[in-house]
PDB file of N, CA and C in Angstrom:
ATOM      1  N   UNK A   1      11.438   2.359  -9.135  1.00  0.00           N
ATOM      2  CA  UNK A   1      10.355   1.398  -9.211  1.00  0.00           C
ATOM      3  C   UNK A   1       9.314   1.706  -8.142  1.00  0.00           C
ATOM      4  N   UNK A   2       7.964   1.376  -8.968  1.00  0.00           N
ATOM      5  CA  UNK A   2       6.934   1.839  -7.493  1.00  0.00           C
ATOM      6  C   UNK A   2       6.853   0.628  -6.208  1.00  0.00           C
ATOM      7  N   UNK A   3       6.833   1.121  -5.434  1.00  0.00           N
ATOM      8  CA  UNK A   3       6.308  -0.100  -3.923  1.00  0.00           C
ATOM      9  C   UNK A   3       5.431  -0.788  -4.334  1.00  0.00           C
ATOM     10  N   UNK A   4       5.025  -1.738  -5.103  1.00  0.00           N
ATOM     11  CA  UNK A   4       4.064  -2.574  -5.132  1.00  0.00           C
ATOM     12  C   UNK A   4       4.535  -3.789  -5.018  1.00  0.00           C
ATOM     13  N   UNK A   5       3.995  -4.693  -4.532  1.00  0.00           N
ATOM     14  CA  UNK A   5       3.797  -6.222  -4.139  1.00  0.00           C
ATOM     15  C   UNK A   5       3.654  -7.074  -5.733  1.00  0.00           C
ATOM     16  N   UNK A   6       4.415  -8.256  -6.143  1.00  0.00           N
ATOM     17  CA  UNK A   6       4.389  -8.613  -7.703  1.00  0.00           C
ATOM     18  C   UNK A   6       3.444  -9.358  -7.137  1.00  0.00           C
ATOM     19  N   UNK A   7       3.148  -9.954  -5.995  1.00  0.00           N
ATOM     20  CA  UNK A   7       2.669 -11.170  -5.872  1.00  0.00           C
ATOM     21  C   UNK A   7       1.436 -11.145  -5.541  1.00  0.00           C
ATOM     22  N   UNK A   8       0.891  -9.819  -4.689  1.00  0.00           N
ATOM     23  CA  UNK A   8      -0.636  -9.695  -4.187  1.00  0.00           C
ATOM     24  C   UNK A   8      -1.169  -8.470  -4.726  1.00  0.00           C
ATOM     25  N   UNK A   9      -0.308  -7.095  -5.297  1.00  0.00           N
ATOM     26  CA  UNK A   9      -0.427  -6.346  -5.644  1.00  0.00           C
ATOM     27  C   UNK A   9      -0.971  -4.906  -5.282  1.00  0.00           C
ATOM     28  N   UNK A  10      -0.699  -5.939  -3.299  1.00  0.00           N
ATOM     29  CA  UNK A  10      -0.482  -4.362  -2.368  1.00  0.00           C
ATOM     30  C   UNK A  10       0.164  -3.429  -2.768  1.00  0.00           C
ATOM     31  N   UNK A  11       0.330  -2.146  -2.728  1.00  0.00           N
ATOM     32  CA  UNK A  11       0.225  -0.743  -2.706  1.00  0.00           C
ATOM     33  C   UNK A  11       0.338   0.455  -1.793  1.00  0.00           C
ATOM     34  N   UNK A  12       1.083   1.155  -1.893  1.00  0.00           N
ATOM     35  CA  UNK A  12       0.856   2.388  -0.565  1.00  0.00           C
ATOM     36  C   UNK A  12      -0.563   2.883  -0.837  1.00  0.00           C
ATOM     37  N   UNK A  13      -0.830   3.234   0.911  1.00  0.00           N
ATOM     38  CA  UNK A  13      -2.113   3.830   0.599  1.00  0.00           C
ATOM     39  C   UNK A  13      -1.583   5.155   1.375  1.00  0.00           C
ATOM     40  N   UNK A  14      -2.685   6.029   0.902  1.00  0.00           N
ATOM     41  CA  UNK A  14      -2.976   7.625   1.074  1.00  0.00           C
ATOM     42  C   UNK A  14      -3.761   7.667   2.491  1.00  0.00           C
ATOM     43  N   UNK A  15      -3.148   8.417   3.801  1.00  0.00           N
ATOM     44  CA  UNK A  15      -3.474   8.885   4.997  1.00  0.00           C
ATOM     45  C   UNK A  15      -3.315  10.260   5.731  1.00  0.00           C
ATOM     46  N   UNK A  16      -3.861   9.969   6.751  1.00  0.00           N
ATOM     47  CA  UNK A  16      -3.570  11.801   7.290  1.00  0.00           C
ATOM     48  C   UNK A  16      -2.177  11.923   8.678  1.00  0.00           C
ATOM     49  N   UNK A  17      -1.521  12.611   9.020  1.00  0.00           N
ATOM     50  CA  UNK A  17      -1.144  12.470   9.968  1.00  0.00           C
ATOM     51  C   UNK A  17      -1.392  13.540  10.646  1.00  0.00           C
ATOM     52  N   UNK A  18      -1.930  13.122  12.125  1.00  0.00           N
ATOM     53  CA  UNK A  18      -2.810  13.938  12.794  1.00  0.00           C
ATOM     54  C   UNK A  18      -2.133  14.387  13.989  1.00  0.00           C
ATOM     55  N   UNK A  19      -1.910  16.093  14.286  1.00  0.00           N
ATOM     56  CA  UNK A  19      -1.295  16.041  15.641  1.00  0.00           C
ATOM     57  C   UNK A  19      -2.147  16.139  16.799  1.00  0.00           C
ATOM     58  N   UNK A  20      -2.026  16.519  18.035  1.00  0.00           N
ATOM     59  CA  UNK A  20      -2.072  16.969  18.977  1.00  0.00           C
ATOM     60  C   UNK A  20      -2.975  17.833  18.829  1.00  0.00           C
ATOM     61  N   UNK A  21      -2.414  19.467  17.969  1.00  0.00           N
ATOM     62  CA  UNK A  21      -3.914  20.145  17.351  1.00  0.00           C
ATOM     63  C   UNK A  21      -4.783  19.905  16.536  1.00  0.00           C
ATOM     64  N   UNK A  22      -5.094  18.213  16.331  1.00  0.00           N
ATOM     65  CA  UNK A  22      -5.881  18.065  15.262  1.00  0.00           C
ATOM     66  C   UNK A  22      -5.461  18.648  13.773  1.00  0.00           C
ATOM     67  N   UNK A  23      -4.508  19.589  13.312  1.00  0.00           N
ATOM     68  CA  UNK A  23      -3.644  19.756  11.924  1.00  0.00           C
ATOM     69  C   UNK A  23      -3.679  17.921  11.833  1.00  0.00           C
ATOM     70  N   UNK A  24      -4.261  18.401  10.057  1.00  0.00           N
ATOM     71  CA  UNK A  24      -4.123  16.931   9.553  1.00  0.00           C
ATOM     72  C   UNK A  24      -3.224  17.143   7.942  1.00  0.00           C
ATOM     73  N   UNK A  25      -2.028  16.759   7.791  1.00  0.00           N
ATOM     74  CA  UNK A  25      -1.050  17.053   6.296  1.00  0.00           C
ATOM     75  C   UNK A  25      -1.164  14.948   6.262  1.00  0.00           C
ATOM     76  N   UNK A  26      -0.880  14.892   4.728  1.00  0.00           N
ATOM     77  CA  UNK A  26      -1.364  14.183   3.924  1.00  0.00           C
ATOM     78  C   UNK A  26       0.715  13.053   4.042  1.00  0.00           C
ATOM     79  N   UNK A  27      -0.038  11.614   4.186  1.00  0.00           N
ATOM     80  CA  UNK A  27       1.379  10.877   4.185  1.00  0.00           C
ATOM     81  C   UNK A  27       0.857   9.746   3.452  1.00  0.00           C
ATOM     82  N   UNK A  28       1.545   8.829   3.156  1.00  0.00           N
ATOM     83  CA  UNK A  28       2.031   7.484   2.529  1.00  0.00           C
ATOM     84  C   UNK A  28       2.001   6.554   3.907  1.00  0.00           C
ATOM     85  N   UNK A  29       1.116   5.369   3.643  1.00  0.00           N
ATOM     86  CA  UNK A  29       1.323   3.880   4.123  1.00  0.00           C
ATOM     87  C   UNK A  29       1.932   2.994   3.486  1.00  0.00           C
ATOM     88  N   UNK A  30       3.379   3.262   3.135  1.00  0.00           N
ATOM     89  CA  UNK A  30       3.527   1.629   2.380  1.00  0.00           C
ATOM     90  C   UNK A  30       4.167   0.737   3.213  1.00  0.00           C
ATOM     91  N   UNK A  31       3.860   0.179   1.653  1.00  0.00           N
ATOM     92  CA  UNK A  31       3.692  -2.105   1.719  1.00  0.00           C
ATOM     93  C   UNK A  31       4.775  -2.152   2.633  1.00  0.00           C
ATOM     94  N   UNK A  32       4.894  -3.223   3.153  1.00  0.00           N
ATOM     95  CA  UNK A  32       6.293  -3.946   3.878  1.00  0.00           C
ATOM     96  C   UNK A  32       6.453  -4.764   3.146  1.00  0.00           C
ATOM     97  N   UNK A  33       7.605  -4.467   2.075  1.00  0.00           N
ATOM     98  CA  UNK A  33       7.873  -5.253   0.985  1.00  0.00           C
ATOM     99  C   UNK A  33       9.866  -5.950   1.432  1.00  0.00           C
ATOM    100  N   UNK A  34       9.873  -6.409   0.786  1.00  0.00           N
ATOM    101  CA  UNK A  34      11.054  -7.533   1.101  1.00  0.00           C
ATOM    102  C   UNK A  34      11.551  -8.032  -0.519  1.00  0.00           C
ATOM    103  N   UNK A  35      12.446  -7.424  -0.873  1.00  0.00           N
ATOM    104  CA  UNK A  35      13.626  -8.047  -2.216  1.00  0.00           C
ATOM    105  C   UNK A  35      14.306  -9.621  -1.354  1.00  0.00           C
ATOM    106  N   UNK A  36      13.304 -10.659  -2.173  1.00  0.00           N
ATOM    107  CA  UNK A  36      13.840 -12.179  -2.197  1.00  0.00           C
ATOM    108  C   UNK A  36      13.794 -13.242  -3.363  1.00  0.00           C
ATOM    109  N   UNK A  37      14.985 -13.846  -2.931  1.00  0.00           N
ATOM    110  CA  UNK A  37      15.182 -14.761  -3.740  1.00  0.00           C
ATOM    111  C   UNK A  37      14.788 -16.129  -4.076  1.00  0.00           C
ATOM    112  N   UNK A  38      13.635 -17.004  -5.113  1.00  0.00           N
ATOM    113  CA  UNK A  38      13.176 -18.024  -3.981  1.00  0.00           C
ATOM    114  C   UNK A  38      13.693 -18.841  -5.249  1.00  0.00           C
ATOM    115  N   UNK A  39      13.513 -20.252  -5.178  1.00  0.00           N
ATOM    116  CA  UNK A  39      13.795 -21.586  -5.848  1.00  0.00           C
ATOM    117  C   UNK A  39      12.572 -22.094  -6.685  1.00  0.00           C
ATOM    118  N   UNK A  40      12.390 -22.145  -8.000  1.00  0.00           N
ATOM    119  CA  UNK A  40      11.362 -22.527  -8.264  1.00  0.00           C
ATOM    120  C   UNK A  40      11.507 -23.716  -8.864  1.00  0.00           C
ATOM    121  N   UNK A  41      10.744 -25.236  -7.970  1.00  0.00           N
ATOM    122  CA  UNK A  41      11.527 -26.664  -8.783  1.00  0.00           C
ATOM    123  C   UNK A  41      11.299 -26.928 -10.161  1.00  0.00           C
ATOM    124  N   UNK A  42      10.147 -26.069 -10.315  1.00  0.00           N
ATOM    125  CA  UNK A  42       9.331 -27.007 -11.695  1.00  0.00           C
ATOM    126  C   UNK A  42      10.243 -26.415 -12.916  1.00  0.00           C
ATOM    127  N   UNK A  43      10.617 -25.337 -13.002  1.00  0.00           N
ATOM    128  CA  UNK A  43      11.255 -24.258 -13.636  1.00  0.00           C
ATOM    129  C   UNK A  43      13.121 -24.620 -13.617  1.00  0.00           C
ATOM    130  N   UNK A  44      13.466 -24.960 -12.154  1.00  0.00           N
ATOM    131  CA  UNK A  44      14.644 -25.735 -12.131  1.00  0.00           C
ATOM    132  C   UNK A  44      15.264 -23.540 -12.307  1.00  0.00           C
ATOM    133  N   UNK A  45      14.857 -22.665 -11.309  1.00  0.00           N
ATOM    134  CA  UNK A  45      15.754 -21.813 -11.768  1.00  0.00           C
ATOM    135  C   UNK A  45      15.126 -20.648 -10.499  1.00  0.00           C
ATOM    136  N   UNK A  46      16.175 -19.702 -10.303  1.00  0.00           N
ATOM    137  CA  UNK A  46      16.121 -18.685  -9.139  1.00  0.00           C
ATOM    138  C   UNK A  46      15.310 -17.241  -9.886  1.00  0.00           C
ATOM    139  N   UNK A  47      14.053 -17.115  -8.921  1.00  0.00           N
ATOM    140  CA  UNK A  47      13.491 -16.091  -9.211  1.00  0.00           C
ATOM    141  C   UNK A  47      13.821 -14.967  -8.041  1.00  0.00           C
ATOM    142  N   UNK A  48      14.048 -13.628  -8.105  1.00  0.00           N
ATOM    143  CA  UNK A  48      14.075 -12.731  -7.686  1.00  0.00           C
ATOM    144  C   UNK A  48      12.991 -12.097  -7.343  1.00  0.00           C
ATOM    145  N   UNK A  49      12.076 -11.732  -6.654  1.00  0.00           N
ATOM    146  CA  UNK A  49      10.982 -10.833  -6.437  1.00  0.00           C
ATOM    147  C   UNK A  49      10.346  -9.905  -5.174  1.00  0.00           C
ATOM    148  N   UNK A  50       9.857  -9.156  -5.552  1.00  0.00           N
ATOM    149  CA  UNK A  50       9.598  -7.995  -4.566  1.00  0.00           C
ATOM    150  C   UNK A  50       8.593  -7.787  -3.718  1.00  0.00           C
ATOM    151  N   UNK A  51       8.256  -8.620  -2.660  1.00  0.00           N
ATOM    152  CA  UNK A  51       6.872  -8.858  -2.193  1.00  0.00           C
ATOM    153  C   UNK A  51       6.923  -8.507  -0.998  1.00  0.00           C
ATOM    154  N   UNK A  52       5.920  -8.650  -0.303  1.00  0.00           N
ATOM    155  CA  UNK A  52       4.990  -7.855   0.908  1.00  0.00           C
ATOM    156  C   UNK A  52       5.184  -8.869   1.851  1.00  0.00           C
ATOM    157  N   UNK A  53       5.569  -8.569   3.116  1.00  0.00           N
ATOM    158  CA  UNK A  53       5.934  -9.737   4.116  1.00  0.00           C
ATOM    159  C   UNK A  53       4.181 -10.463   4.366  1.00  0.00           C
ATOM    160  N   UNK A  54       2.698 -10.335   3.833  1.00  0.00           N
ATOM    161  CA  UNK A  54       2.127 -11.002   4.132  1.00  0.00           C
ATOM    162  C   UNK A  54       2.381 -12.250   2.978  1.00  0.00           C
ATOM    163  N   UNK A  55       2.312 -11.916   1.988  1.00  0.00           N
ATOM    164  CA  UNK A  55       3.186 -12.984   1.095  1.00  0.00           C
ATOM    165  C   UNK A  55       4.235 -14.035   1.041  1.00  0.00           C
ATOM    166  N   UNK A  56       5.050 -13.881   1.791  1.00  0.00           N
ATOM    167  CA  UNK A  56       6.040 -14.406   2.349  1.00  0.00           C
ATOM    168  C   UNK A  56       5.228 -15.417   3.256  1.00  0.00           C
ATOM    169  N   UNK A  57       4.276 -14.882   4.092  1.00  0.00           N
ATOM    170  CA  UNK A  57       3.375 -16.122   5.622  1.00  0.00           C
ATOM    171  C   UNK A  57       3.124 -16.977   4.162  1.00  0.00           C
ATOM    172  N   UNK A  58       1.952 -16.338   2.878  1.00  0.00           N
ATOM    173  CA  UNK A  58       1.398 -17.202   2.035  1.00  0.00           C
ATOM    174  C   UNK A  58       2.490 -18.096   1.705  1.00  0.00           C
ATOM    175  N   UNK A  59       3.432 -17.844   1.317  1.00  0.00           N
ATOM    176  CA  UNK A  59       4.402 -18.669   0.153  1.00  0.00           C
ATOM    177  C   UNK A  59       4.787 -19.959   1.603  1.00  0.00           C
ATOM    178  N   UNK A  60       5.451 -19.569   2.603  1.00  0.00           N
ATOM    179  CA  UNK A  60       5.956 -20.621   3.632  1.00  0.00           C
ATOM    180  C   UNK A  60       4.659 -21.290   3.417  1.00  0.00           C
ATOM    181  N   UNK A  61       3.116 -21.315   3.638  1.00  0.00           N
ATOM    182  CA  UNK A  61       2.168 -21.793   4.071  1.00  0.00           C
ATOM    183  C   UNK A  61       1.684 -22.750   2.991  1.00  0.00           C
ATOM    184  N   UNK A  62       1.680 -22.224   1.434  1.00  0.00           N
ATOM    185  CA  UNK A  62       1.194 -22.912   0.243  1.00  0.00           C
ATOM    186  C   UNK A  62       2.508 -23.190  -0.854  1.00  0.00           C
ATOM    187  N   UNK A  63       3.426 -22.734  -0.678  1.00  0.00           N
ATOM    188  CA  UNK A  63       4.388 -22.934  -1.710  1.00  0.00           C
ATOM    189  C   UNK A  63       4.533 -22.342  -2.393  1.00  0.00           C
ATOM    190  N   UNK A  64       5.460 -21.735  -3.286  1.00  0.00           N
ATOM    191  CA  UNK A  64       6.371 -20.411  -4.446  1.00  0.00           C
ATOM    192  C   UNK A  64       5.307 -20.771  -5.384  1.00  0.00           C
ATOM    193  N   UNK A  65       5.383 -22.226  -5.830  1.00  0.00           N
ATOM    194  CA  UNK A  65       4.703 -22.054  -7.154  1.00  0.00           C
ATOM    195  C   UNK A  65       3.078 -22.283  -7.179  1.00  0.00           C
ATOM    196  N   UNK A  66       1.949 -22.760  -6.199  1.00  0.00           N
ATOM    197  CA  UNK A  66       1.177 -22.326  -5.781  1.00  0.00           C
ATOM    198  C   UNK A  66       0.660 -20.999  -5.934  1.00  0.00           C
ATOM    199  N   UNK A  67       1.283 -20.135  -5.206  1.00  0.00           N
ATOM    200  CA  UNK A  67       1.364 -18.568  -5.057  1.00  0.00           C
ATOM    201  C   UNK A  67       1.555 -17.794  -6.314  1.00  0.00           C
ATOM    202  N   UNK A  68       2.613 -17.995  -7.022  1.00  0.00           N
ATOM    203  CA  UNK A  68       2.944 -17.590  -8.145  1.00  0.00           C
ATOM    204  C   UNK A  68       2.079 -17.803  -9.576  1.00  0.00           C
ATOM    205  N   UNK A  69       1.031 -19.372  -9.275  1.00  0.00           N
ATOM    206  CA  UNK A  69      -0.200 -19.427  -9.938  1.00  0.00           C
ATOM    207  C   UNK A  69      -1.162 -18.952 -10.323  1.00  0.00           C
ATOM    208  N   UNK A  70      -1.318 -18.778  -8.512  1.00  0.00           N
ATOM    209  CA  UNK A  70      -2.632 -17.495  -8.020  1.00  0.00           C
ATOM    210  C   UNK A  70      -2.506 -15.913  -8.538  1.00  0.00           C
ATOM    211  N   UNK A  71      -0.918 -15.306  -8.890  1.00  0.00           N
ATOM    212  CA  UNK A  71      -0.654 -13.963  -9.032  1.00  0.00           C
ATOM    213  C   UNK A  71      -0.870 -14.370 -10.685  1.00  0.00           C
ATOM    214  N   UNK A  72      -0.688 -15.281 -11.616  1.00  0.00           N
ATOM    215  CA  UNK A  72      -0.619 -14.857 -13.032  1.00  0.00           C
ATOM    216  C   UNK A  72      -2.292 -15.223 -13.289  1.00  0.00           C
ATOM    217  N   UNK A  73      -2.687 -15.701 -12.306  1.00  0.00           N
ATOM    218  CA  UNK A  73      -4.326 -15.807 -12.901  1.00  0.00           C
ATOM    219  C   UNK A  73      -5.155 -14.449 -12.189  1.00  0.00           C
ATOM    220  N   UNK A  74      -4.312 -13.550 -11.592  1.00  0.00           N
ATOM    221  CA  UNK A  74      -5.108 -12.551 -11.285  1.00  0.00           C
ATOM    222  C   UNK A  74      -4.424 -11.634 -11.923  1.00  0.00           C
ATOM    223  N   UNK A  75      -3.700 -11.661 -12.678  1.00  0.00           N
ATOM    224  CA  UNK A  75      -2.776 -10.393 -13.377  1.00  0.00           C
ATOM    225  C   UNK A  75      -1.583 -10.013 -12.482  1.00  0.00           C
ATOM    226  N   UNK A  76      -1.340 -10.002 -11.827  1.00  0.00           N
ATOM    227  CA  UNK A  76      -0.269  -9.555 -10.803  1.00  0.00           C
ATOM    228  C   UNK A  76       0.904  -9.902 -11.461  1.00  0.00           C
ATOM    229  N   UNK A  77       1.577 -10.928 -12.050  1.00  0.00           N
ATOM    230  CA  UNK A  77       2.297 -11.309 -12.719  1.00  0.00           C
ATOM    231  C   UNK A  77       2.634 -12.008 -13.632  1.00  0.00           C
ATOM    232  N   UNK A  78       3.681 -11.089 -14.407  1.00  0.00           N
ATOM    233  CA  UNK A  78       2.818 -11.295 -16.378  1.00  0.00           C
ATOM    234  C   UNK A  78       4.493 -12.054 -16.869  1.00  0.00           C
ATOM    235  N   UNK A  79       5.021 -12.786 -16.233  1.00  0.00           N
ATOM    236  CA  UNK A  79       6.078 -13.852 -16.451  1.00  0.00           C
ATOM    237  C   UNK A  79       5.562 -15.136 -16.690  1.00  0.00           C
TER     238      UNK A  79
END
């Protein structure tokens, strides 16, 4: 499965890593993603999902199903 975020739809990004002699070869930034389990009341049932620890600040801050609103009205998630 690729590193992507279900919920915001972060992504690795493409960088250089640079030494000492200035040699620059080509690396991966990825997501800080986190496999969790959350409670959804309205639904009355346990969702599983794969998200990005800034997601996680969102969800504590606005709520699972809040959040989970915001991702199917932007496409992010098609459940």
């Amino acid at each position: 499965m690729s590193r992507v975020c279900e919920l915001t739809g972060k992504r690795a990004m493409v960088g250089n890593n640079v030494s000492h002699a200035m040699n620059k070869t080509k690396r991966k930034f990825n997501a800080n993603l986190v496999k969790k389990r959350f409670f959804i009341p309205e639904e009355d049932r346990w969702v599983t999902l794969k998200v990005c620890t800034s997601a996680l600040k969102d969800i504590n801050k606005k709520g699972i199903s809040a959040v989970i609103k915001e991702a199917k009205a932007k496409g992010f998630l098609q459940k």
